[in-house]
Structure formats: C-alpha cells, structure tokens
C-alpha atoms as a PDB file:
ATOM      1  CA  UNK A   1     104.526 100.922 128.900  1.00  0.00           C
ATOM      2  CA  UNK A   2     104.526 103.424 126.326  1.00  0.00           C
ATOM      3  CA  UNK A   3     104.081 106.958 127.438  1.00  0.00           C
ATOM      4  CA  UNK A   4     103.412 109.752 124.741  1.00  0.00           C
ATOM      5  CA  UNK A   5     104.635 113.261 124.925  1.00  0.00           C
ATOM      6  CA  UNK A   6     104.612 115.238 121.424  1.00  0.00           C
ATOM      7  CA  UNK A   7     105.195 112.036 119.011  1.00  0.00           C
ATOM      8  CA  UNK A   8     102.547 109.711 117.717  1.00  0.00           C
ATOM      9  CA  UNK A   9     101.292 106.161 117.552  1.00  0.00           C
ATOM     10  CA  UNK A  10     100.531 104.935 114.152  1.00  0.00           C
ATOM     11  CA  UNK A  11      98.143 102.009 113.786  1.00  0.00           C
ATOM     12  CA  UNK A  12      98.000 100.554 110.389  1.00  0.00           C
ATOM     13  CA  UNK A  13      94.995  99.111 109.441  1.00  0.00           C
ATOM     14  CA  UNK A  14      92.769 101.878 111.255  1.00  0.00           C
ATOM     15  CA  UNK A  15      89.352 101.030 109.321  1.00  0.00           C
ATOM     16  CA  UNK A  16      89.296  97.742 110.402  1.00  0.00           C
ATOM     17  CA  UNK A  17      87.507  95.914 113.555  1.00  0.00           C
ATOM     18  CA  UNK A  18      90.612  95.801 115.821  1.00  0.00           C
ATOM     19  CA  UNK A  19      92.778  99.180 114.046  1.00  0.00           C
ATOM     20  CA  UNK A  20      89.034 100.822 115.069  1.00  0.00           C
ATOM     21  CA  UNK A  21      89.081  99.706 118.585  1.00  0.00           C
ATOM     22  CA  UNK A  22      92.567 100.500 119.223  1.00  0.00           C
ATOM     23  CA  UNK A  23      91.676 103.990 117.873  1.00  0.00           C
ATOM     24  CA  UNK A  24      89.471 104.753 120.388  1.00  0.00           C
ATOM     25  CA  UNK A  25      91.281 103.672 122.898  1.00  0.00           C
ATOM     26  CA  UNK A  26      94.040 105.887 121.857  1.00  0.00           C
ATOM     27  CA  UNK A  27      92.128 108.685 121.390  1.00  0.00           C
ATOM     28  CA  UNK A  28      89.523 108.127 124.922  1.00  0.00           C
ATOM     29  CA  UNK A  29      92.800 107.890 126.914  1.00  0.00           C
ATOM     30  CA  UNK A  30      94.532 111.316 124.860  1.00  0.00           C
ATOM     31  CA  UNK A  31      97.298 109.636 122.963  1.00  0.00           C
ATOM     32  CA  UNK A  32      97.963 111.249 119.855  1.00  0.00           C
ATOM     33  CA  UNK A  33      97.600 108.663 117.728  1.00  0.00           C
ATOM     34  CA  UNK A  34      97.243 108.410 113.332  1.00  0.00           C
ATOM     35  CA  UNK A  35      95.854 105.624 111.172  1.00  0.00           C
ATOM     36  CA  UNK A  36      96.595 104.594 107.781  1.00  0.00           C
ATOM     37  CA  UNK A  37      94.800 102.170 105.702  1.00  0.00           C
ATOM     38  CA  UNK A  38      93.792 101.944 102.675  1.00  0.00           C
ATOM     39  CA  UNK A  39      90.296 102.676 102.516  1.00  0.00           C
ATOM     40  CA  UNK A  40      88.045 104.668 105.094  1.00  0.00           C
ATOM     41  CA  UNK A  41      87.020 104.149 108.307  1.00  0.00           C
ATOM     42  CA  UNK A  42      83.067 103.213 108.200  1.00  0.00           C
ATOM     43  CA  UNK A  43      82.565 103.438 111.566  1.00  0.00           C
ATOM     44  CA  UNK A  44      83.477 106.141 113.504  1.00  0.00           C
ATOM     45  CA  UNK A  45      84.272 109.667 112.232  1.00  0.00           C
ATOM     46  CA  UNK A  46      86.496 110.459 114.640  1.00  0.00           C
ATOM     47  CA  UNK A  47      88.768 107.470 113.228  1.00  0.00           C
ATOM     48  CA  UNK A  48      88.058 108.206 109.815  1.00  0.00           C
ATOM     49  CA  UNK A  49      89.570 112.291 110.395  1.00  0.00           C
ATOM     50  CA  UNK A  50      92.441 110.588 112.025  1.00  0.00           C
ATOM     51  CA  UNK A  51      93.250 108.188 109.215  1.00  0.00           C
ATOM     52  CA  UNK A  52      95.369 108.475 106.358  1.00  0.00           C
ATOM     53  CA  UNK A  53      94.141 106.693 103.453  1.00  0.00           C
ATOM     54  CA  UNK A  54      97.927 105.187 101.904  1.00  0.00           C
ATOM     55  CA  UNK A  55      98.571 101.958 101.100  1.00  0.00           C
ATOM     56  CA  UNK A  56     101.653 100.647 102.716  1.00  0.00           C
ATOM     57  CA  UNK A  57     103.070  99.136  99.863  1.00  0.00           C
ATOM     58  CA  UNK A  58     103.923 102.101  97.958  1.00  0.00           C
ATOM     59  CA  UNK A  59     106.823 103.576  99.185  1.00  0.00           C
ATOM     60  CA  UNK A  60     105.699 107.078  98.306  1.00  0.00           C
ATOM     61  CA  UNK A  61     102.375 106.812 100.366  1.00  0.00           C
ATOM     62  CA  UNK A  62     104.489 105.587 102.910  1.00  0.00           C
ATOM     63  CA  UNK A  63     106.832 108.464 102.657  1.00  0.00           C
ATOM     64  CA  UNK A  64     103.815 111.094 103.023  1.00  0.00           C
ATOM     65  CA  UNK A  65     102.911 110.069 106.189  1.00  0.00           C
ATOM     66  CA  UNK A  66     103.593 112.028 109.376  1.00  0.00           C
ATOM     67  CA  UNK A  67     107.516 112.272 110.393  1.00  0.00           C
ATOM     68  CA  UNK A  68     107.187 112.070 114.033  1.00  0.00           C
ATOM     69  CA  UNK A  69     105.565 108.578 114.716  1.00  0.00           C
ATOM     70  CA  UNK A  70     107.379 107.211 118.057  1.00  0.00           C
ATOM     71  CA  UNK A  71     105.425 103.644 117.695  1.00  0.00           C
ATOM     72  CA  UNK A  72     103.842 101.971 114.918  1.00  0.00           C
ATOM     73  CA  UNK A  73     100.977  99.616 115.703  1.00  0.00           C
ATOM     74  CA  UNK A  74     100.501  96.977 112.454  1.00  0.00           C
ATOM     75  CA  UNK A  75      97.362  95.950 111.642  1.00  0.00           C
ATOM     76  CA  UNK A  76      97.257  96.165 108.505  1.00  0.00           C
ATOM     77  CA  UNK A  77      96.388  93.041 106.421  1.00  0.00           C
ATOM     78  CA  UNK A  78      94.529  91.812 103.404  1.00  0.00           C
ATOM     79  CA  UNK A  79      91.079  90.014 105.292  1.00  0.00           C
ATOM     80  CA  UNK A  80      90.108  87.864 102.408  1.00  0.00           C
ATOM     81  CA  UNK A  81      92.611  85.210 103.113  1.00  0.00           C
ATOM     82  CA  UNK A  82      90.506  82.310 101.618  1.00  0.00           C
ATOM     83  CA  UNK A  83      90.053  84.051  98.486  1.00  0.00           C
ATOM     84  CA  UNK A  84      93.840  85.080  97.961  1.00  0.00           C
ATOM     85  CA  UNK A  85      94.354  81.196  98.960  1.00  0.00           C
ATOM     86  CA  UNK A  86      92.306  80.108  96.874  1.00  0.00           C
ATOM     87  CA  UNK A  87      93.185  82.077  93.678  1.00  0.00           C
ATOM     88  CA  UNK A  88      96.394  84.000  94.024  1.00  0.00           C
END
C-alpha cells in the first residue's frame, strides 16, 4: 500500500467521473494528491483547485507540473472513442 509523507499522487484525468472520485478519496483520507487534465473539473471545486489544466502530450505542460510526485495515477484518456473510431 502506498503511504504518503511530503510527496504527491498525481491522477491524470482529474475532471473526469473516475479521476473525480479518486480525488476525493485522496483528499477525504489526507493524501496530498494533484490532478491534471485538460479541461476543468465541473464537479467539485475542491478538485478543480487541485487540478492542473496541461495536456499530457505536450512535453512542456508536462514539464510544469509539480517535481515531487511519488505516484502517478493515469486516467487520462480521450472518452469519445466511437467518434475517433469512426473518423480518425
């Protein structure tokens, strides 16, 4: 089990339905935790001042988040799969 001390868990994909959840959970049990996505978080504000708005690939968004992330959670992903398979 992962045990937090100064670092921080990053979740990627933060605004989203699970990202959110996992948020909370982070946060209700006191693990310092940081999203990034790439919009938002419409939810909950609490998220939302947690989460970095970057989007993960461009390396220099990815280079301005925080240095000392122990764990990174990744969420992140493009939700409108039938429309990307559809027309690439």
């Amino acid at each position: 089990m992962f045990t937090a001390s100064s670092s921080s868990v990053l979740v990627t994909g933060s605004s989203g339905t699970v990202g959110t959840a996992l948020m909370r959970r982070l946060q209700r049990d006191g693990v310092h935790s940081v999203g990034a996505d790439v919009g938002p978080n419409r939810w909950f504000d609490a998220v939302d001042e947690r989460t970095v708005q970057a989007d993960l690939r461009d390396p220099e968004q990815v280079n301005d988040l925080p240095a000392d992330i122990a764990l990174i959670v990744h969420l992140g992903a493009n939700a409108r799969g039938p429309q990307l398979v559809e027309g690439p």
